[in-house]
C-alpha atoms as a PDB file:
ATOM      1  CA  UNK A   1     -24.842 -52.716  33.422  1.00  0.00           C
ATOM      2  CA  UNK A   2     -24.015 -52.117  36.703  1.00  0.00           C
ATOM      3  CA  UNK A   3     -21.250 -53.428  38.240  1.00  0.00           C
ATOM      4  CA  UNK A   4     -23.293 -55.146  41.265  1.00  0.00           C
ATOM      5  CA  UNK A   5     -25.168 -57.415  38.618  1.00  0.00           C
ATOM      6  CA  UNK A   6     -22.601 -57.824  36.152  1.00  0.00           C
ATOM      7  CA  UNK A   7     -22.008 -61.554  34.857  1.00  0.00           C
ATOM      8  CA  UNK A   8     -18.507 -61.937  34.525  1.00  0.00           C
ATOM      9  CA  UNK A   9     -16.300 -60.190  36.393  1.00  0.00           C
ATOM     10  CA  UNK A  10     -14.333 -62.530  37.844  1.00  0.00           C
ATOM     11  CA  UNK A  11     -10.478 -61.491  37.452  1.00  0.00           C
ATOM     12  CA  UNK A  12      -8.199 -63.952  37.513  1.00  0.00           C
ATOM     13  CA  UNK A  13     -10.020 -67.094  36.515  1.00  0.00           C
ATOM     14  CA  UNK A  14      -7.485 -68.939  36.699  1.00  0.00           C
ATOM     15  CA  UNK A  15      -6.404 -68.382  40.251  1.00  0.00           C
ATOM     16  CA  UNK A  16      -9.857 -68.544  41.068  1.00  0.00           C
ATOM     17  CA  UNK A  17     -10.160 -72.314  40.074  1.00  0.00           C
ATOM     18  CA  UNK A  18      -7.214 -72.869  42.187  1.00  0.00           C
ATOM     19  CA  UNK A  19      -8.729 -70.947  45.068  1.00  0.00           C
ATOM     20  CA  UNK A  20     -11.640 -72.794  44.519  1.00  0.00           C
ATOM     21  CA  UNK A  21     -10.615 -76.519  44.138  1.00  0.00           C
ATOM     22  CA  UNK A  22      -8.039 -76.089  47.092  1.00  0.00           C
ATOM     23  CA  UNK A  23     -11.064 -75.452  49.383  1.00  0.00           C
ATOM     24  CA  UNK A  24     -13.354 -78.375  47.300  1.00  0.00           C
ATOM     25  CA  UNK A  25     -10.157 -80.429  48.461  1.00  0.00           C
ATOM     26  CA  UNK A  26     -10.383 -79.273  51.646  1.00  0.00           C
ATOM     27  CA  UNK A  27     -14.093 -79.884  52.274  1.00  0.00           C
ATOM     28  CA  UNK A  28     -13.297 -83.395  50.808  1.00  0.00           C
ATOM     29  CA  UNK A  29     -10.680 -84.186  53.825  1.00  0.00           C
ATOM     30  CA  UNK A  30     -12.864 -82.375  56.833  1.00  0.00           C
ATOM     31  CA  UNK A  31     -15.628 -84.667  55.459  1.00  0.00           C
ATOM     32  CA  UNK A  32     -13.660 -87.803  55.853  1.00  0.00           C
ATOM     33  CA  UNK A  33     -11.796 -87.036  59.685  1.00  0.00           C
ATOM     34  CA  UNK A  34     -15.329 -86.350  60.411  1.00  0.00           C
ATOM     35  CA  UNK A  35     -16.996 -89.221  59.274  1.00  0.00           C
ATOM     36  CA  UNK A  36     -13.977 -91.085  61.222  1.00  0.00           C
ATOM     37  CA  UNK A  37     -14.123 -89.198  64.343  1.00  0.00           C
ATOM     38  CA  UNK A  38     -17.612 -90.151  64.226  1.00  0.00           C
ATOM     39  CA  UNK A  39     -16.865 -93.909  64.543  1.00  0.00           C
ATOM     40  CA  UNK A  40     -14.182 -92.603  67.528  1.00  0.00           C
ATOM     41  CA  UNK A  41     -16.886 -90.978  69.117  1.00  0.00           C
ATOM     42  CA  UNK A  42     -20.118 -93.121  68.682  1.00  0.00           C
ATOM     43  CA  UNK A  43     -22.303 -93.674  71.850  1.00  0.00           C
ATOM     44  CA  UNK A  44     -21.224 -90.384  73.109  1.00  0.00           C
ATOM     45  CA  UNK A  45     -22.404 -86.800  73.855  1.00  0.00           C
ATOM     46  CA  UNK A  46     -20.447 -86.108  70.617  1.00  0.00           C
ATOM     47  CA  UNK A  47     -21.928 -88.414  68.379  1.00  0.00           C
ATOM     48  CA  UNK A  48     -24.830 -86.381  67.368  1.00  0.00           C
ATOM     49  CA  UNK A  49     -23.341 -82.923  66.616  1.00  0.00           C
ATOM     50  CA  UNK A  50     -20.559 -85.047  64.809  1.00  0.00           C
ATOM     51  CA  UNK A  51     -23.290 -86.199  62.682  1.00  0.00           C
ATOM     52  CA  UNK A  52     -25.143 -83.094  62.380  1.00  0.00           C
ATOM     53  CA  UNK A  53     -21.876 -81.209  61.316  1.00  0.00           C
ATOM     54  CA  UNK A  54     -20.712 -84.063  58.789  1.00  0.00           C
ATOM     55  CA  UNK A  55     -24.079 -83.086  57.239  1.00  0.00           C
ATOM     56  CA  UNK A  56     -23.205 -79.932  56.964  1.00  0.00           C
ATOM     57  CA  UNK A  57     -20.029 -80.468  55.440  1.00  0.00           C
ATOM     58  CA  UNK A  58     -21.678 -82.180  52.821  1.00  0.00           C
ATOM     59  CA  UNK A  59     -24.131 -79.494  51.833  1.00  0.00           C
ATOM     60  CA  UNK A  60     -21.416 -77.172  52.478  1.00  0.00           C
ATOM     61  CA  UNK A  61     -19.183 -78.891  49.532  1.00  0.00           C
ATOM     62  CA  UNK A  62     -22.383 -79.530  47.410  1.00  0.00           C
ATOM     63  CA  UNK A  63     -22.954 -75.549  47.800  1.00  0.00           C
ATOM     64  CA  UNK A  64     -19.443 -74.964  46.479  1.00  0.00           C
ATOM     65  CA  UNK A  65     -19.525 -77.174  43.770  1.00  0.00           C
ATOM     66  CA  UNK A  66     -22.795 -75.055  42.975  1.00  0.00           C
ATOM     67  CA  UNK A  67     -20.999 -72.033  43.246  1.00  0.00           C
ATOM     68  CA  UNK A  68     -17.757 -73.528  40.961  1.00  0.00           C
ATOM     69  CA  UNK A  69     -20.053 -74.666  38.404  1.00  0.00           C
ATOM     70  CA  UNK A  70     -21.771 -71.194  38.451  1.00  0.00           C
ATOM     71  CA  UNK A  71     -18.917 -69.779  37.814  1.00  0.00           C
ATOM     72  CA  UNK A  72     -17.492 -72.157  35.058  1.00  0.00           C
ATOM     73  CA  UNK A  73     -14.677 -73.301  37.451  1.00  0.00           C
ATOM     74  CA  UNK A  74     -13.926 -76.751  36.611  1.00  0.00           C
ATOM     75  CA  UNK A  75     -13.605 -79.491  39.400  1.00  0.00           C
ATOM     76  CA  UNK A  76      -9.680 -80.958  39.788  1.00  0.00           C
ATOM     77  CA  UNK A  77     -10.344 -84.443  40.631  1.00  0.00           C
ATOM     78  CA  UNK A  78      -6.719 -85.127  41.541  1.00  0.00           C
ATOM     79  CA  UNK A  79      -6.794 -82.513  44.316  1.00  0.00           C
ATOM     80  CA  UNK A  80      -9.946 -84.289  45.750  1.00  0.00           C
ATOM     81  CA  UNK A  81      -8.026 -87.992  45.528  1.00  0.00           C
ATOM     82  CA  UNK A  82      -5.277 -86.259  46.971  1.00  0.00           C
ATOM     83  CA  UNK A  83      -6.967 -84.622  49.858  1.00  0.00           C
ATOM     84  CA  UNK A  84      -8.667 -88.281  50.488  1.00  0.00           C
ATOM     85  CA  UNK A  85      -5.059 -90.161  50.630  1.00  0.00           C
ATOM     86  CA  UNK A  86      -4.085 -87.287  52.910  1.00  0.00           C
ATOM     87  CA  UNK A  87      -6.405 -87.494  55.777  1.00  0.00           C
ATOM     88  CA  UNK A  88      -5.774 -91.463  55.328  1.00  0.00           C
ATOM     89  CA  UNK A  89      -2.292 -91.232  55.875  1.00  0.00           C
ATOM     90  CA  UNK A  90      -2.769 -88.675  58.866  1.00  0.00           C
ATOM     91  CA  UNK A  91      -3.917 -91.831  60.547  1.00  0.00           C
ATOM     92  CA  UNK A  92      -0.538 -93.191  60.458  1.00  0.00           C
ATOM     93  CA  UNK A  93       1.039 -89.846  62.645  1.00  0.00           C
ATOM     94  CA  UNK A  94       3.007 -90.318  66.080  1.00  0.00           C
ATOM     95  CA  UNK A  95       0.806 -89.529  68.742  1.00  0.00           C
ATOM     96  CA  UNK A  96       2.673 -91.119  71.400  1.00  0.00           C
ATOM     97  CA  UNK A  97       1.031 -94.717  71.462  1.00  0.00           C
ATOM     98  CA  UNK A  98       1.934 -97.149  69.004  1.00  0.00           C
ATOM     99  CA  UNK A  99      -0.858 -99.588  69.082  1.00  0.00           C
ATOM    100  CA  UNK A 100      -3.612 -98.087  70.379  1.00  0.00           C
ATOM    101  CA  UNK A 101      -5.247 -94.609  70.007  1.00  0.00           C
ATOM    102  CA  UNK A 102      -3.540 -91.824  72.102  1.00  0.00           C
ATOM    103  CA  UNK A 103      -6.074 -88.850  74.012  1.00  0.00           C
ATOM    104  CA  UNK A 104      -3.756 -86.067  72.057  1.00  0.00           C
ATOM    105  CA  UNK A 105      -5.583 -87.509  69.210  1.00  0.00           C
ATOM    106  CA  UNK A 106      -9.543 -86.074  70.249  1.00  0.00           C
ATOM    107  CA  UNK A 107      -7.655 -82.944  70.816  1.00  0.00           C
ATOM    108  CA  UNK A 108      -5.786 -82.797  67.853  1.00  0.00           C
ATOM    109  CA  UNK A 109      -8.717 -83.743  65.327  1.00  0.00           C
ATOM    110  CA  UNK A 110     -11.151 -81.348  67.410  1.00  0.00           C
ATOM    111  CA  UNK A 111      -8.309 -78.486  67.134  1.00  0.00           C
ATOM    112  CA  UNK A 112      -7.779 -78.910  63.443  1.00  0.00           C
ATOM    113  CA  UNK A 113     -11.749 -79.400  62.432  1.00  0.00           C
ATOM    114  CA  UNK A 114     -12.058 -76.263  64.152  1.00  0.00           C
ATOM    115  CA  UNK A 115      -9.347 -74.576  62.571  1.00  0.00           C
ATOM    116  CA  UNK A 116     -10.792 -76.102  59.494  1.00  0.00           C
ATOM    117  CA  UNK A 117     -13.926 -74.511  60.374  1.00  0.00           C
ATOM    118  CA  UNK A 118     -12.457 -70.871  60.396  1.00  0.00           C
ATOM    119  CA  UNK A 119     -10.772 -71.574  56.596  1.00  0.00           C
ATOM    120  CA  UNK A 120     -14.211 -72.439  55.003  1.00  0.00           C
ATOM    121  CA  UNK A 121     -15.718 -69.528  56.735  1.00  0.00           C
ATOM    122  CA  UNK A 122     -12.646 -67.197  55.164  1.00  0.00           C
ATOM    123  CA  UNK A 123     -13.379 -69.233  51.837  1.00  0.00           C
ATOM    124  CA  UNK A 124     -17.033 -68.503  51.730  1.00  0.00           C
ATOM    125  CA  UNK A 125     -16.532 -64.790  52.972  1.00  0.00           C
ATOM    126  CA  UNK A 126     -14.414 -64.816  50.067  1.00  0.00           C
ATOM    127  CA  UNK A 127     -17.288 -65.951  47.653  1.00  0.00           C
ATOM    128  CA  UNK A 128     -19.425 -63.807  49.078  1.00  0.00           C
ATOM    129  CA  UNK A 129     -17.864 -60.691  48.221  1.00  0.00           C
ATOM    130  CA  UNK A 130     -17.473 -61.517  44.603  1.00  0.00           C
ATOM    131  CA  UNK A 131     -21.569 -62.174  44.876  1.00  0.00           C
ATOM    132  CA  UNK A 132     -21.464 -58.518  45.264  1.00  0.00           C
ATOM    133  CA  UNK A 133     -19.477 -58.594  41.646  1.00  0.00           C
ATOM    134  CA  UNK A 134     -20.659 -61.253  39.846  1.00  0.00           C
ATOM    135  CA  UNK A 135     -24.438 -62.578  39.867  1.00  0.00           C
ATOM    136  CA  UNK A 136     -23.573 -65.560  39.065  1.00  0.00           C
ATOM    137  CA  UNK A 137     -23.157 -66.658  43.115  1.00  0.00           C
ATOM    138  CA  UNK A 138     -26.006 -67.269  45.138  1.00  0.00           C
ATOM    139  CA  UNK A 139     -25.294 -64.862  47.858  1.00  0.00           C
ATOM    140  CA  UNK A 140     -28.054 -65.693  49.868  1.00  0.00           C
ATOM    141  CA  UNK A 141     -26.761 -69.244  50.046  1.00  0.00           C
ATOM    142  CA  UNK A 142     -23.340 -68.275  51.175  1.00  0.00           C
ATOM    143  CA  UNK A 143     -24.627 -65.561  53.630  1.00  0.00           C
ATOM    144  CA  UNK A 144     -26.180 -68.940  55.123  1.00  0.00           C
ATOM    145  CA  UNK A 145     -23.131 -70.876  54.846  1.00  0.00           C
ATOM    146  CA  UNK A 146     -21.052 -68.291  56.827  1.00  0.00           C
ATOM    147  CA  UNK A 147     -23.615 -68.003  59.671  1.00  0.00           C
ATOM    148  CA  UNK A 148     -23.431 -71.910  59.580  1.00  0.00           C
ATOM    149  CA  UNK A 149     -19.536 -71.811  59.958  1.00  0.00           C
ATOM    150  CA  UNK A 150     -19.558 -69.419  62.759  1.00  0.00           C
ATOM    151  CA  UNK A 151     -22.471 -72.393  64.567  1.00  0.00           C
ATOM    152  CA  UNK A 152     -20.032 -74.844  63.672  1.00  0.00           C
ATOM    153  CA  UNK A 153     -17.139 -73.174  64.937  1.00  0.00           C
ATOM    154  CA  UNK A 154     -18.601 -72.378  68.330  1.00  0.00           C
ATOM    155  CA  UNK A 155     -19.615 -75.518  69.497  1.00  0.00           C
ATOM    156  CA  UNK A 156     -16.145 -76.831  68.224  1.00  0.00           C
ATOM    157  CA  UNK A 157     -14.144 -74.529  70.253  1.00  0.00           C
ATOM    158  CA  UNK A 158     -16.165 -75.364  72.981  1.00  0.00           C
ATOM    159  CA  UNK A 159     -15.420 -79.303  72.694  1.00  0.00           C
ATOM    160  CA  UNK A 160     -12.209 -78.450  72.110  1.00  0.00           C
ATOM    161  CA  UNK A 161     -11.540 -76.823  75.392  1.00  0.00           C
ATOM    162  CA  UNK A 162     -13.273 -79.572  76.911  1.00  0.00           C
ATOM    163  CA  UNK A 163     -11.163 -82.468  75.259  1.00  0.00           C
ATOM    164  CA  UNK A 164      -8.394 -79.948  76.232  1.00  0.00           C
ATOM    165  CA  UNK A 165      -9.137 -79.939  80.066  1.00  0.00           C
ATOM    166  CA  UNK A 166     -10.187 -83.807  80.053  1.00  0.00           C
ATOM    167  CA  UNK A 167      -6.102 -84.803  78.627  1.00  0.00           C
ATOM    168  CA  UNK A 168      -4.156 -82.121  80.370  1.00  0.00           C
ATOM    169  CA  UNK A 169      -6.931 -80.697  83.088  1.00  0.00           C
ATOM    170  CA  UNK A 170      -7.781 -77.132  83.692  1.00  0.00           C
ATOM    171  CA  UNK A 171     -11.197 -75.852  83.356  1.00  0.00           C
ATOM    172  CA  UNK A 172     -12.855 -76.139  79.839  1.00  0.00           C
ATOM    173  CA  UNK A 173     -15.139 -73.122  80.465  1.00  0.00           C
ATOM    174  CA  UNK A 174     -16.812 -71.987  77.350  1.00  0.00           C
ATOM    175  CA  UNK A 175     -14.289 -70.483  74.441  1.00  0.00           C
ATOM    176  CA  UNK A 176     -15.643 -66.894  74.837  1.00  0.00           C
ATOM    177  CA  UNK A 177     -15.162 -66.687  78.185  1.00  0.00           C
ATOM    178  CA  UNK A 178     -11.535 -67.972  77.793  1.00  0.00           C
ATOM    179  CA  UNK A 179     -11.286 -65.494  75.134  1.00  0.00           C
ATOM    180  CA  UNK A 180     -12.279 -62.572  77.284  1.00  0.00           C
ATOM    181  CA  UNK A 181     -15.354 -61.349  75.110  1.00  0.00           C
END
């Protein structure tokens, strides 16, 4: 058998579970300050990539349930309640207005979505290059779901630099540019 096909051989199980359900738990939090930020956003130019990406979360975390079940990894359902109460109480942070909702807070949930976006990209890299080990994991399917990430992650940056510019000014101009590339 060679070892591009082999079924199996996954070291470290174990840590692999862990690996796995942190970033199920993870999914299970950006799909929630999503699905909020939607509500912040509704009526706007935001609204519909907001919806489109929360859509794409949710395939995203049905893919690596796919992939954990695949692989025998079994789902840790207090990690996924505890991810939930966490993005809940995130609601409660000091942002600088007491009663009502402060600007830093678009910036701050568009920053750490985005950031978000880059850790389920490293997660699904990740995945991918034990497809190359283990056939098992649908490669094709997280080939797709890193090209998605890098979509995702564009448009984010850009919004970010725009919620950026719109709280502290500046010029938003498109991430890339910003980034010299």
């Amino acid at each position: 058998m060679s070892e591009s096909s082999a079924t199996g051989a996954v070291r470290h199980p174990d840590l692999l579970g862990i690996y796995c359900n942190d970033h199920l738990a993870a999914a299970t939090g950006g799909i929630e300050l999503v699905s909020r930020m939607i509500g912040v956003h509704r009526g706007t130019a935001h609204e519909p990539r907001l919806e489109q990406l929360l859509d794409e979360l949710r395939e995203e975390r049905a893919g690596l349930r796919a992939s954990m079940a695949a692989l025998g990894v079994p789902v840790r359902q207090y990690k996924q309640v505890g991810s939930w109460v966490g993005e809940k109480l995130s609601r409660l942070k000091l942002n600088g207005h007491l009663l009502s909702r402060s600007p830093l807070s678009d910036l701050v949930e568009f920053e750490f979505i985005s950031t978000a976006v880059l850790a389920k990209r490293a997660g699904f890299e990740t995945l991918r290059e034990l497809a190359d080990v283990d056939d098992r994991l649908d490669a094709a399917l997280l080939d797709r779901l890193i090209a998605q990430a890098d979509k995702q992650h564009d448009w984010l940056a850009d919004v970010r630099r725009e919620v950026a510019a719109g709280v502290f000014g500046g010029n938003p101009g498109p991430a890339d540019a910003a980034a010299g590339s």
